[in-house]
N, C-alpha and C. Protein backbone atom coordinates (compact mmCIF):
# COMPACT_ATOMS: atom_id res chain seq x y z
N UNK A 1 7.50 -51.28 96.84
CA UNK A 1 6.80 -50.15 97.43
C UNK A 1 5.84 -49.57 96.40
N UNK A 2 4.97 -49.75 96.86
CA UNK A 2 3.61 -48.57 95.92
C UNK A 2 3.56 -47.62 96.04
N UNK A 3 3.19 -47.17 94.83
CA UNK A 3 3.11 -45.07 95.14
C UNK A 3 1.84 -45.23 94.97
N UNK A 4 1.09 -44.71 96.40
CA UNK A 4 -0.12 -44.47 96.76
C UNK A 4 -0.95 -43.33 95.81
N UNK A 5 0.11 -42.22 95.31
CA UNK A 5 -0.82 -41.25 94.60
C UNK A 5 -1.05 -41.82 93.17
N UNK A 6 -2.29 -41.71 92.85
CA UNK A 6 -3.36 -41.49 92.06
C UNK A 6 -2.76 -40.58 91.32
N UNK A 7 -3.41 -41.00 89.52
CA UNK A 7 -3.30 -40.09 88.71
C UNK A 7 -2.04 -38.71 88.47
N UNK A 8 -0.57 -39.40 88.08
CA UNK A 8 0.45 -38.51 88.21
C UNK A 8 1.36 -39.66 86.89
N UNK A 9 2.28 -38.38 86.31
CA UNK A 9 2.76 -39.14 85.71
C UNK A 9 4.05 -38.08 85.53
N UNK A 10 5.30 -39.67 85.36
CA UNK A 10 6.83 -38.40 85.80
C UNK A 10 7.18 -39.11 84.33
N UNK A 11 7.71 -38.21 84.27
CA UNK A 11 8.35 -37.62 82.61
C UNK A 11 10.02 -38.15 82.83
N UNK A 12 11.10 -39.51 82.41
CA UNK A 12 12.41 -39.66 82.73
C UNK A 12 13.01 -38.87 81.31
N UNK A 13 13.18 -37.52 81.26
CA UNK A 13 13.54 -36.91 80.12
C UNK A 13 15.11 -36.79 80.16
N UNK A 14 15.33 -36.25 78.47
CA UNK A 14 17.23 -36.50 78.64
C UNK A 14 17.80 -36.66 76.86
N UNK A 15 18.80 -36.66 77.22
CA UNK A 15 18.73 -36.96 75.47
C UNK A 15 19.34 -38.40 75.38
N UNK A 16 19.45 -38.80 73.81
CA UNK A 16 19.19 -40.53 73.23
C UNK A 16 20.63 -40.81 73.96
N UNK A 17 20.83 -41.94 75.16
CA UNK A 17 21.72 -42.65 75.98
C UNK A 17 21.59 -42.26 77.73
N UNK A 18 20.98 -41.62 77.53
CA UNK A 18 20.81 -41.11 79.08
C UNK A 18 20.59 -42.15 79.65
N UNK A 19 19.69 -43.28 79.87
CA UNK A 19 18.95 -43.85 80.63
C UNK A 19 17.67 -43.92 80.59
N UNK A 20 16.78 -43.32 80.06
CA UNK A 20 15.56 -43.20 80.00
C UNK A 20 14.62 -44.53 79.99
N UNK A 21 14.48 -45.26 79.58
CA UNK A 21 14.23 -46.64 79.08
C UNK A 21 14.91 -47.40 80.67
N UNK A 22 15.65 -47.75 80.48
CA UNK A 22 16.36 -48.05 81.70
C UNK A 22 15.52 -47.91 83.24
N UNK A 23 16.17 -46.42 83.18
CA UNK A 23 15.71 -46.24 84.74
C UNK A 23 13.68 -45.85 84.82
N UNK A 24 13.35 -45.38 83.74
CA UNK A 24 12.20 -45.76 83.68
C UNK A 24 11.06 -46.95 83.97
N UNK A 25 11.83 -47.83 83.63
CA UNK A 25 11.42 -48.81 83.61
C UNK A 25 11.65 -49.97 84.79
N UNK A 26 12.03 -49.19 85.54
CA UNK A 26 12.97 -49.53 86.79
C UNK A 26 11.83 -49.11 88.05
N UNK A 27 12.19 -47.95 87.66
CA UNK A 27 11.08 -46.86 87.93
C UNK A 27 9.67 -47.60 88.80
N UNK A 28 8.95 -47.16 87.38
CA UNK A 28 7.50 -48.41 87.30
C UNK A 28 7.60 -49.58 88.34
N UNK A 29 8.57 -50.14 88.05
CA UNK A 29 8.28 -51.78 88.62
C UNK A 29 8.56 -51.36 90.17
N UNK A 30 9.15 -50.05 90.61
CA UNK A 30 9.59 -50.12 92.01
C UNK A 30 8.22 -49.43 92.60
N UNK A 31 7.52 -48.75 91.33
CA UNK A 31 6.48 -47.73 92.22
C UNK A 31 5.29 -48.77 91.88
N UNK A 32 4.75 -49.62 91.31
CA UNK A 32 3.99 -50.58 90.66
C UNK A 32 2.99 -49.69 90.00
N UNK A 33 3.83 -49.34 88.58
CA UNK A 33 2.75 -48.62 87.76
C UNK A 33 3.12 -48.82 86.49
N UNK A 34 2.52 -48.29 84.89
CA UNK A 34 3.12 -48.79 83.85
C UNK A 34 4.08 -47.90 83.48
N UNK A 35 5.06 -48.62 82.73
CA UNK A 35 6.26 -47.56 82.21
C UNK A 35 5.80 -47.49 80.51
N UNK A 36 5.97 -46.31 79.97
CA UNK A 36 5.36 -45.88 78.35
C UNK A 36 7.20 -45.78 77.76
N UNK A 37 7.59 -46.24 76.64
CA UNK A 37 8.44 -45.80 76.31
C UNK A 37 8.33 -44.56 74.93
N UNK A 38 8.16 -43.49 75.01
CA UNK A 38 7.79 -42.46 73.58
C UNK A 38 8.09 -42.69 72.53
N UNK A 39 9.17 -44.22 72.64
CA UNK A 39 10.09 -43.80 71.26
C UNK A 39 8.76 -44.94 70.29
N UNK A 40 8.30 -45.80 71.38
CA UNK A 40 7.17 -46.70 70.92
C UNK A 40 6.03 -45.93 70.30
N UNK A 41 6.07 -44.45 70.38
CA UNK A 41 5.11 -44.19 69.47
C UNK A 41 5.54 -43.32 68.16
N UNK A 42 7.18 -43.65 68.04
CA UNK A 42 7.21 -42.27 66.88
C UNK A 42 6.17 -43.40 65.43
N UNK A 43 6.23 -42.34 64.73
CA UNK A 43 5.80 -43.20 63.26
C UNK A 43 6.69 -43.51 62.50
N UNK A 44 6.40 -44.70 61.90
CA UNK A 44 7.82 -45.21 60.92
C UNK A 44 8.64 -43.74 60.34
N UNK A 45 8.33 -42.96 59.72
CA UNK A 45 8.76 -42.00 58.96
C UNK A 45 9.36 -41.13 60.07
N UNK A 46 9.42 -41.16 61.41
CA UNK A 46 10.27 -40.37 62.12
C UNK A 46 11.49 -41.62 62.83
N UNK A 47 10.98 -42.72 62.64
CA UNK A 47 11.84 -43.50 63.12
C UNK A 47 13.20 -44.01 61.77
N UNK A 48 12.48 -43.80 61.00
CA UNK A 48 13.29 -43.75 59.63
C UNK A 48 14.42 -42.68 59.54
N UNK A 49 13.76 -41.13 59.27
CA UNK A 49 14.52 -40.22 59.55
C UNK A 49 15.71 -40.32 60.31
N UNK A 50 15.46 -40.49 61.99
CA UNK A 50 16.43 -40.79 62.41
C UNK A 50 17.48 -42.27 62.32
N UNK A 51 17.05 -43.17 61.80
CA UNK A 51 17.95 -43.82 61.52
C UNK A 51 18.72 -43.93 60.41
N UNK A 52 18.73 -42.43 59.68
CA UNK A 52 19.10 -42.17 58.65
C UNK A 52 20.05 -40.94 59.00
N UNK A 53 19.90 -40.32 60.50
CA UNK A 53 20.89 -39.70 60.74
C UNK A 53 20.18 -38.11 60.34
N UNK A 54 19.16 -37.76 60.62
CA UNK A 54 18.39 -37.11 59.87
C UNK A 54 17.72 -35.91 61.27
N UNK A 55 17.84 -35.23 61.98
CA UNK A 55 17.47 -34.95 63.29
C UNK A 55 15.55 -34.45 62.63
N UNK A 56 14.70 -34.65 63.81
CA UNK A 56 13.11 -34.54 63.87
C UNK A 56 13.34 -32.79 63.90
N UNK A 57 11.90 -32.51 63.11
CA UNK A 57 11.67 -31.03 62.80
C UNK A 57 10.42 -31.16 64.22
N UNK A 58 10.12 -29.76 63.95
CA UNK A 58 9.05 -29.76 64.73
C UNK A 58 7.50 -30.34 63.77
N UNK A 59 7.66 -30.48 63.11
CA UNK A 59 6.51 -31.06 61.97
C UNK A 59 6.61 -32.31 62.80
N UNK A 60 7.69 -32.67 62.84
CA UNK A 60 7.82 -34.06 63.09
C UNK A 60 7.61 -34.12 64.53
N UNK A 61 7.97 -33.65 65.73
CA UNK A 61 7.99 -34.41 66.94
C UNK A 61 6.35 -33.97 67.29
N UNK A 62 5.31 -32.65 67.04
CA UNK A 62 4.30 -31.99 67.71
C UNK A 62 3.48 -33.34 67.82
N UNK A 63 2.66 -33.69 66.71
CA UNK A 63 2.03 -34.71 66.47
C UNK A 63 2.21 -36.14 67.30
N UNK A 64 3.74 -36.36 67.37
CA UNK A 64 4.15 -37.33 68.32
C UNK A 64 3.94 -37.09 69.36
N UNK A 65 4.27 -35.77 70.02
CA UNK A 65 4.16 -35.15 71.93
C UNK A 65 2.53 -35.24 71.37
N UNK A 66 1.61 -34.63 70.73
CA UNK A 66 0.24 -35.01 70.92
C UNK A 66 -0.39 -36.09 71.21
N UNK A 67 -0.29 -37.00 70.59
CA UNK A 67 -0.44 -38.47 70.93
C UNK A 67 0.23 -38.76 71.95
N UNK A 68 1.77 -38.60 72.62
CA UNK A 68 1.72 -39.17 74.01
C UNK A 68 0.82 -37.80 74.85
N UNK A 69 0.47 -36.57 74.48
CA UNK A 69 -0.36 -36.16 75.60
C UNK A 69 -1.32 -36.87 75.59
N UNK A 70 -2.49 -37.33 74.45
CA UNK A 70 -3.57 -38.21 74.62
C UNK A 70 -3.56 -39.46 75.58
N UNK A 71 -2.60 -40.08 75.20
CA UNK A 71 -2.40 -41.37 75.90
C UNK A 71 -2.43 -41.00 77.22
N UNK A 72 -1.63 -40.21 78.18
CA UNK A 72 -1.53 -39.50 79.27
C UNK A 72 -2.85 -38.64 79.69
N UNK A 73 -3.34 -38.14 78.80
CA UNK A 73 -4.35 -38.03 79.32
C UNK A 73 -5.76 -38.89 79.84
N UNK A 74 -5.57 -39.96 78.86
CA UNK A 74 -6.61 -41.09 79.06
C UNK A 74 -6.14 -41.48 81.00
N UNK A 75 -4.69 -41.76 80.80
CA UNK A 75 -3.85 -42.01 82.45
C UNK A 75 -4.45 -41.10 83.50
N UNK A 76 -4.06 -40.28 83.69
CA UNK A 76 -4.80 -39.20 84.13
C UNK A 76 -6.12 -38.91 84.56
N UNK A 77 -7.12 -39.60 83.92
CA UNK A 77 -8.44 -39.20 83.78
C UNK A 77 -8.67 -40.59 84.36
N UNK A 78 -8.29 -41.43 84.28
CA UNK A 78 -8.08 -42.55 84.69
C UNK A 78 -7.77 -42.77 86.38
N UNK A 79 -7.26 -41.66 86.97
CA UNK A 79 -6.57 -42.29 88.31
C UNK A 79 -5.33 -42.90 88.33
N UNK A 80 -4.69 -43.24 87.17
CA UNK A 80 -3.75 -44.10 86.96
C UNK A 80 -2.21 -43.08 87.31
N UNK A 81 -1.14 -43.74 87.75
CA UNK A 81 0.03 -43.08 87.77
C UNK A 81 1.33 -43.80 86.85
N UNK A 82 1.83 -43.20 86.10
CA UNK A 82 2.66 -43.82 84.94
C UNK A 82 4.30 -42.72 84.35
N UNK A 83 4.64 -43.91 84.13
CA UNK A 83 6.20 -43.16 83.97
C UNK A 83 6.31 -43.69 82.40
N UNK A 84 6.65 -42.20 81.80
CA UNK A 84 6.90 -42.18 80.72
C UNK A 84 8.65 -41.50 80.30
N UNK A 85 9.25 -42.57 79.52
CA UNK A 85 10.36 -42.13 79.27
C UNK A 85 10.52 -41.34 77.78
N UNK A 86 10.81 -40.11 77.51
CA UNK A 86 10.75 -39.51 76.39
C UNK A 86 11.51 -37.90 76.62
N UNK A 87 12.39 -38.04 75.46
CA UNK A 87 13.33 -36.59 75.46
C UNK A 87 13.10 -35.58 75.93
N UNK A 88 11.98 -35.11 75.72
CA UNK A 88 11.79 -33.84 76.44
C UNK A 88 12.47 -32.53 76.69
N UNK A 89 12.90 -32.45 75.30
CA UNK A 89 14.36 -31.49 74.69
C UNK A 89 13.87 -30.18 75.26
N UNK A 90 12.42 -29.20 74.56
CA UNK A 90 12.39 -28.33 74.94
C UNK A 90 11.28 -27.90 75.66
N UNK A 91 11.35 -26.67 76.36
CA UNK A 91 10.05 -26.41 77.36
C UNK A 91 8.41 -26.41 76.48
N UNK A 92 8.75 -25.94 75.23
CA UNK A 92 7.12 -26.15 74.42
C UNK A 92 6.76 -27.75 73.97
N UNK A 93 7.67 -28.58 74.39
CA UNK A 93 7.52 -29.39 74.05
C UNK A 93 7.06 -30.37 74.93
N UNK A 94 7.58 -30.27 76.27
CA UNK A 94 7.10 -30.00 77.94
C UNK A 94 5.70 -29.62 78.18
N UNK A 95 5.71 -28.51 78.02
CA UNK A 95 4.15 -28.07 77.81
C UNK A 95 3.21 -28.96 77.21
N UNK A 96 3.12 -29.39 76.00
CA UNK A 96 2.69 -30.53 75.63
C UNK A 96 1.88 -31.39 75.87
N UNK A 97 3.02 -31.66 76.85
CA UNK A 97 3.19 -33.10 77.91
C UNK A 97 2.06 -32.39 78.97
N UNK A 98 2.53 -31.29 79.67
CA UNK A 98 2.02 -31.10 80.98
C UNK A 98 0.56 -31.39 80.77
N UNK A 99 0.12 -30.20 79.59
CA UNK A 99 -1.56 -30.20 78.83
C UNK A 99 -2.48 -31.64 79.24
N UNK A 100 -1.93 -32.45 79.88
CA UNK A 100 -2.25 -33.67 79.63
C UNK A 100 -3.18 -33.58 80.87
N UNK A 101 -2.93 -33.00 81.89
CA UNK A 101 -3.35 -32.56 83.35
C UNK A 101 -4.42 -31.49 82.85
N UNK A 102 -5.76 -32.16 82.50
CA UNK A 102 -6.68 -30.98 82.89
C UNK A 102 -7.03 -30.09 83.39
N UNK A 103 -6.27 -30.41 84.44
CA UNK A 103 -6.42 -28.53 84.81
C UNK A 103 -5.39 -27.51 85.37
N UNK A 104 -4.27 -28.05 84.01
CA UNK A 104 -3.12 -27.56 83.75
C UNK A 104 -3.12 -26.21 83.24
N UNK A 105 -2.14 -24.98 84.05
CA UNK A 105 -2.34 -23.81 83.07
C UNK A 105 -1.30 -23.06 82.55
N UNK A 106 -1.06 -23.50 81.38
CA UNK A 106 -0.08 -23.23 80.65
C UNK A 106 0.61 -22.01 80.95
N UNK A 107 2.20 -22.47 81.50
CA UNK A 107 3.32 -21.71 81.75
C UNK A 107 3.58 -21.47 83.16
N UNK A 108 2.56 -22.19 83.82
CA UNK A 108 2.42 -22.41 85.33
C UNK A 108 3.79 -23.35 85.98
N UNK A 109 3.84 -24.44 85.14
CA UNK A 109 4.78 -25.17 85.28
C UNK A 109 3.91 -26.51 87.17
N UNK A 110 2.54 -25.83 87.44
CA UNK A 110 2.51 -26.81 88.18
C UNK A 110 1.06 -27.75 87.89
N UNK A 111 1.76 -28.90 88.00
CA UNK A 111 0.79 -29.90 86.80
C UNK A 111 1.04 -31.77 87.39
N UNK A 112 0.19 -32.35 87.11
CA UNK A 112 0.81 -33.41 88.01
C UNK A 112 1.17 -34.40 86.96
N UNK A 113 1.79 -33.90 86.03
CA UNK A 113 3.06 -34.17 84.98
C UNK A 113 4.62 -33.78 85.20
N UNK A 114 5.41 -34.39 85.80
CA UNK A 114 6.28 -33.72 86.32
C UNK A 114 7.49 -34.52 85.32
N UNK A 115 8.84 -33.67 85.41
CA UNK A 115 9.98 -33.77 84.74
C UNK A 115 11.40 -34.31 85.49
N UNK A 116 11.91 -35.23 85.26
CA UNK A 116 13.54 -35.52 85.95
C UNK A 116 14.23 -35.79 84.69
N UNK A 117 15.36 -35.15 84.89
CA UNK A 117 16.46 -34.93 83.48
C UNK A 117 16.97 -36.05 84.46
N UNK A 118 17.49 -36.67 83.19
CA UNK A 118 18.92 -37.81 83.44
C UNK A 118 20.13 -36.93 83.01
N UNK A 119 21.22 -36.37 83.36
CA UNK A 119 21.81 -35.70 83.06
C UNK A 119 23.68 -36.32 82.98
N UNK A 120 24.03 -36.28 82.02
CA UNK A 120 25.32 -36.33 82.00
C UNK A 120 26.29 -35.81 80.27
N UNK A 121 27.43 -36.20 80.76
CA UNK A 121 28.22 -35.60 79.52
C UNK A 121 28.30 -36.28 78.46
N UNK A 122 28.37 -35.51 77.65
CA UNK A 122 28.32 -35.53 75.54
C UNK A 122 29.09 -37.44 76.13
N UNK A 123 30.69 -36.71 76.18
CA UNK A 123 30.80 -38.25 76.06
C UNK A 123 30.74 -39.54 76.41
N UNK A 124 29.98 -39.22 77.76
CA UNK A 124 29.78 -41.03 78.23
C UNK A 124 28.38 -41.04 77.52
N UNK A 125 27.67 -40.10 76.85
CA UNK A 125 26.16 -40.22 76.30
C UNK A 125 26.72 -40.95 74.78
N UNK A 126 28.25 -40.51 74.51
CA UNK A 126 28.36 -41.12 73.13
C UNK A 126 28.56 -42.34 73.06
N UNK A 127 29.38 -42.31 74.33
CA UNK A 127 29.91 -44.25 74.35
C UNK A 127 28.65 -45.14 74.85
N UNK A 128 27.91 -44.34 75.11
CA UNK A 128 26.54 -45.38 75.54
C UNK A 128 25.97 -45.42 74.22
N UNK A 129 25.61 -44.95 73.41
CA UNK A 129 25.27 -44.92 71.59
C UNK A 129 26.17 -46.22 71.14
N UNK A 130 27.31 -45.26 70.76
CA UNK A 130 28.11 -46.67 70.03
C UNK A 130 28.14 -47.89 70.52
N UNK A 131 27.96 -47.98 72.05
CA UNK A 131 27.88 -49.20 72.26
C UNK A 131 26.28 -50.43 71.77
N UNK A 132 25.61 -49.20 72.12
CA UNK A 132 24.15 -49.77 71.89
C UNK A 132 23.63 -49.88 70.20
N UNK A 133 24.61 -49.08 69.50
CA UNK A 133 24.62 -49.22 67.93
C UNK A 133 25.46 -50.60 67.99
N UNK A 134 26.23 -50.67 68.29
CA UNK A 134 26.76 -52.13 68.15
C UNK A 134 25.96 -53.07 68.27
N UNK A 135 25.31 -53.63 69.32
CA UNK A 135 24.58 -54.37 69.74
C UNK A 135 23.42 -54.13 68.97
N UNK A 136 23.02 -53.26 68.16
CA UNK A 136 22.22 -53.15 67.17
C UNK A 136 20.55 -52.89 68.07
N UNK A 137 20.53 -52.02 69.39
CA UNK A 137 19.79 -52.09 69.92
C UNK A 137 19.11 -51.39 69.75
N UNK A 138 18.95 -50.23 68.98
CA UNK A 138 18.04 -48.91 68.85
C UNK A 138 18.50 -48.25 67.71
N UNK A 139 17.33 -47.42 66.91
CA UNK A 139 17.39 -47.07 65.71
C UNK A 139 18.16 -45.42 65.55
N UNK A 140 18.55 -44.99 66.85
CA UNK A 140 19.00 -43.23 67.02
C UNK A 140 20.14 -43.46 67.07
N UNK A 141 21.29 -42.98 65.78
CA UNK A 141 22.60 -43.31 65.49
C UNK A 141 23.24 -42.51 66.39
N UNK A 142 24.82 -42.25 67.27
CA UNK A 142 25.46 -41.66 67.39
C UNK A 142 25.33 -39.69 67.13
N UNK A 143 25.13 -40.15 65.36
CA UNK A 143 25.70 -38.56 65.14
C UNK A 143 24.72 -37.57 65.17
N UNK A 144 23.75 -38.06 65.51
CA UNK A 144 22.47 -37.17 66.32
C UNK A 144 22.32 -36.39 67.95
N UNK A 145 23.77 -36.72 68.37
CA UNK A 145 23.59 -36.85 69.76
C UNK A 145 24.12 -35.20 69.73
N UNK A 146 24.93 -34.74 69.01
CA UNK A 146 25.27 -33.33 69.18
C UNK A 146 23.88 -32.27 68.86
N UNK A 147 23.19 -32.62 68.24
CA UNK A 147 21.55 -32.17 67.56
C UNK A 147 21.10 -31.89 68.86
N UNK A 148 20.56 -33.31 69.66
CA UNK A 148 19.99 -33.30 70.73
C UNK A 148 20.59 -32.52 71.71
N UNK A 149 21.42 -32.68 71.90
CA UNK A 149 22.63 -31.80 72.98
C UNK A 149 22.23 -30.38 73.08
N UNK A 150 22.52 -30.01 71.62
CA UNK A 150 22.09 -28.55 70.96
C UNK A 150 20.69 -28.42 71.70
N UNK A 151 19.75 -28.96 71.26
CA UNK A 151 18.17 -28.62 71.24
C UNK A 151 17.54 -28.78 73.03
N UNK A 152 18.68 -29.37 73.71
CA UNK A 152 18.30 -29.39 75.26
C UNK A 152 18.14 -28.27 76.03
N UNK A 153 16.68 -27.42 76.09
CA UNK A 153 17.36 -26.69 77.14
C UNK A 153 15.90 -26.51 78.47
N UNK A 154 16.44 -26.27 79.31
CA UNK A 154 15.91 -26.21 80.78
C UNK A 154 15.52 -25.08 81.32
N UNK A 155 14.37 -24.62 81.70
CA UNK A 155 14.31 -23.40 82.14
C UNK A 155 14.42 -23.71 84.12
N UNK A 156 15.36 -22.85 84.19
CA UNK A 156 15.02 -23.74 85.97
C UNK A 156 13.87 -23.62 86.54
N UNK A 157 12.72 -22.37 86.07
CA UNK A 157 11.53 -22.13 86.66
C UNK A 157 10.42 -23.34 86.80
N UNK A 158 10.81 -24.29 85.60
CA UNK A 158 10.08 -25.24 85.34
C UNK A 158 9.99 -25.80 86.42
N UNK A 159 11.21 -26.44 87.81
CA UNK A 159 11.01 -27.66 88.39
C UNK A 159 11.41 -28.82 88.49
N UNK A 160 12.23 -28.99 87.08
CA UNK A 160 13.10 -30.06 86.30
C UNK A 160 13.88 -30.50 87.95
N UNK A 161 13.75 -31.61 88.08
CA UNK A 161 14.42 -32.50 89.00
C UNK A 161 15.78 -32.79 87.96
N UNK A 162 17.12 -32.85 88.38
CA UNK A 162 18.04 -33.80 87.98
C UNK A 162 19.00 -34.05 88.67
N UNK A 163 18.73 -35.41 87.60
CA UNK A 163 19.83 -36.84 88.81
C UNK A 163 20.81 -36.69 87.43
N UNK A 164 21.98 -37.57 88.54
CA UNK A 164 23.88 -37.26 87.39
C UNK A 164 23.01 -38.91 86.71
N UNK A 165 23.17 -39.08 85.58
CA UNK A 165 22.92 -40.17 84.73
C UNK A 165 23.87 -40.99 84.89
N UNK A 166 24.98 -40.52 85.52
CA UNK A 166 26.31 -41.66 86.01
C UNK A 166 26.29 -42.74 86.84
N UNK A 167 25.63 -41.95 88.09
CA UNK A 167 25.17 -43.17 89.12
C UNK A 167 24.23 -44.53 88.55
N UNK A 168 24.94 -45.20 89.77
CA UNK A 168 24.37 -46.59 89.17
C UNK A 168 22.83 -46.54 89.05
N UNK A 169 21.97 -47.54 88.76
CA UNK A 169 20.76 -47.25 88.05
C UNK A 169 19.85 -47.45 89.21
N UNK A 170 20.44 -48.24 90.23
CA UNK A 170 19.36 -47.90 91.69
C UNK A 170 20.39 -47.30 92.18
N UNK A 171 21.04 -46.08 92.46
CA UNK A 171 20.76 -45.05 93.07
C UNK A 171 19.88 -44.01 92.09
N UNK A 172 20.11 -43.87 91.00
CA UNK A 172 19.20 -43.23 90.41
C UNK A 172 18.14 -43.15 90.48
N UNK A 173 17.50 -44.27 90.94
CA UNK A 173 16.16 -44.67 91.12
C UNK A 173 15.53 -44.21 92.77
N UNK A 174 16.54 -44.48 92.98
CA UNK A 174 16.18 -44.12 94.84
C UNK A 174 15.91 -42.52 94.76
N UNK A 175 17.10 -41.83 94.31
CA UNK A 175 16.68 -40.52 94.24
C UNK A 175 15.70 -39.95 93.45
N UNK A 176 15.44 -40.46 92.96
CA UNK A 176 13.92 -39.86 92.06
C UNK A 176 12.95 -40.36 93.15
N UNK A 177 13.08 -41.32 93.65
CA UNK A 177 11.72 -41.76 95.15
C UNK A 177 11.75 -40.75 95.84
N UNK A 178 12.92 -40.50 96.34
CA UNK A 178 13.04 -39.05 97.08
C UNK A 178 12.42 -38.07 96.61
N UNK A 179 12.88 -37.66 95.85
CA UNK A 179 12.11 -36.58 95.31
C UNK A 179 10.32 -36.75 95.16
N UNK A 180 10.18 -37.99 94.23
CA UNK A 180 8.46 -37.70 94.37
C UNK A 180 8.03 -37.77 95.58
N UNK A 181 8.46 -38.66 96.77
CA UNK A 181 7.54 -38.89 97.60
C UNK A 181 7.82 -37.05 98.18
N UNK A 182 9.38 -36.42 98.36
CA UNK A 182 9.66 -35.31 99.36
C UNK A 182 8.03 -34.11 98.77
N UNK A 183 8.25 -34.67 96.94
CA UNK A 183 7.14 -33.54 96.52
C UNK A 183 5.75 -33.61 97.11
N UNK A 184 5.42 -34.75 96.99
CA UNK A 184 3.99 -35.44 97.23
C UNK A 184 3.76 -34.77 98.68
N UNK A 185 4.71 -35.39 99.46
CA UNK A 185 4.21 -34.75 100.70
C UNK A 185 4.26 -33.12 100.69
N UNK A 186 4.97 -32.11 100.30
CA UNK A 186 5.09 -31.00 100.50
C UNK A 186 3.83 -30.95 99.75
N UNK A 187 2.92 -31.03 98.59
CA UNK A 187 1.88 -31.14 97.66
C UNK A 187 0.62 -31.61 98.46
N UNK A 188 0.92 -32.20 99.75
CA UNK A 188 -0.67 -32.68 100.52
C UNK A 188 -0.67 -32.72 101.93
N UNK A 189 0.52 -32.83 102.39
CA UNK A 189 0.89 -32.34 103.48
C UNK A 189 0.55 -33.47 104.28
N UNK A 190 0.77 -35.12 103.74
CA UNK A 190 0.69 -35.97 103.95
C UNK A 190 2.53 -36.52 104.74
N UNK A 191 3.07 -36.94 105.84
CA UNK A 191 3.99 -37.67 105.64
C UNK A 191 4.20 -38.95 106.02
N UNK A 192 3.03 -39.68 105.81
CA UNK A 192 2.99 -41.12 105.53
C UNK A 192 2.97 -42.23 104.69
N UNK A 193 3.77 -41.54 103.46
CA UNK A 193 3.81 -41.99 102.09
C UNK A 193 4.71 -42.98 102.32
């Protein structure tokens, strides 16, 4: 199925085990658009940090959310619609992101950058770590996950869609369809999506 709208891009935010990567990428291939993964743009020296167990300052992540706003914005300006998977810990950091939508107005919260938390508990987020540290699959250790946990927070005004990160990875996926297409149409007043 194609997602007919033009120029939109959904944010699979959450902290390190959620799914992001995953259902992101899942995502994309179901709506036929590109999936960005954020972690593909930290710079060695933040990817270091954390694999040193080291949690990102804000020195460290702004510069990174800048560059994925650029990239997103090129999307954007483009016509293009794209799913980007990236933490998306806090609302200034959100903001960011939204900025990417030209004619976005900060604190509005309506932007055609939109947000779905993957949401679930500390510990199936831990056993998804250790497992994926095992397998030696990603550079964000375990003992960062209480950091992130900490630094998550949601304003409900925002809009934040969330799905339980438990469900299997197509229902997860289905319900995020739901949601964009339920938005899209309430957004154009189209219901032939």
């Amino acid at each position: 199925m194609a997602f007919d709208h033009k120029g939109r891009v959904v944010v699979i935010m959450g902290v390190s085990g959620a799914g992001k990567s995953t259902i992101g990428d899942m995502l994309a291939k179901v709506l036929n658009c590109s999936f960005l993964d954020a972690d593909d743009f930290h710079p060695l020296s933040n990817k270091e940090k954390m694999s040193q167990g080291i949690p990102l300052s804000d020195e460290d992540r702004i510069p990174w959310l800048e560059t994925l706003r650029g990239v997103l914005k090129d999307k954007l300006d483009n016509g293009k619609t794209v799913i980007l998977g990236c933490s998306s810990l806090q609302k200034h950091y959100r903001e960011i992101l939204r900025s990417a939508d030209a004619d976005y107005m900060h604190g509005s919260y309506a932007s055609t950058v939109q947000f779905v938390l993957l949401d679930a508990k500390a510990d199936v987020l831990a056993a998804r770590l250790e497992k994926r540290a095992a397998e030696g699959k990603h550079f964000m250790p375990a003992t960062l996950l209480q950091s992130q946990l900490e630094s998550l927070h949601i304003d409900e005004g925002e809009g934040i869609f969330k799905v339980d990160a438990t469900l299997s990875p197509l229902i997860i996926v289905s319900k995020i369809q739901t949601f964009l297409f339920s938005d899209f149409e309430q957004a154009t007043g189209n219901r032939d999506c």
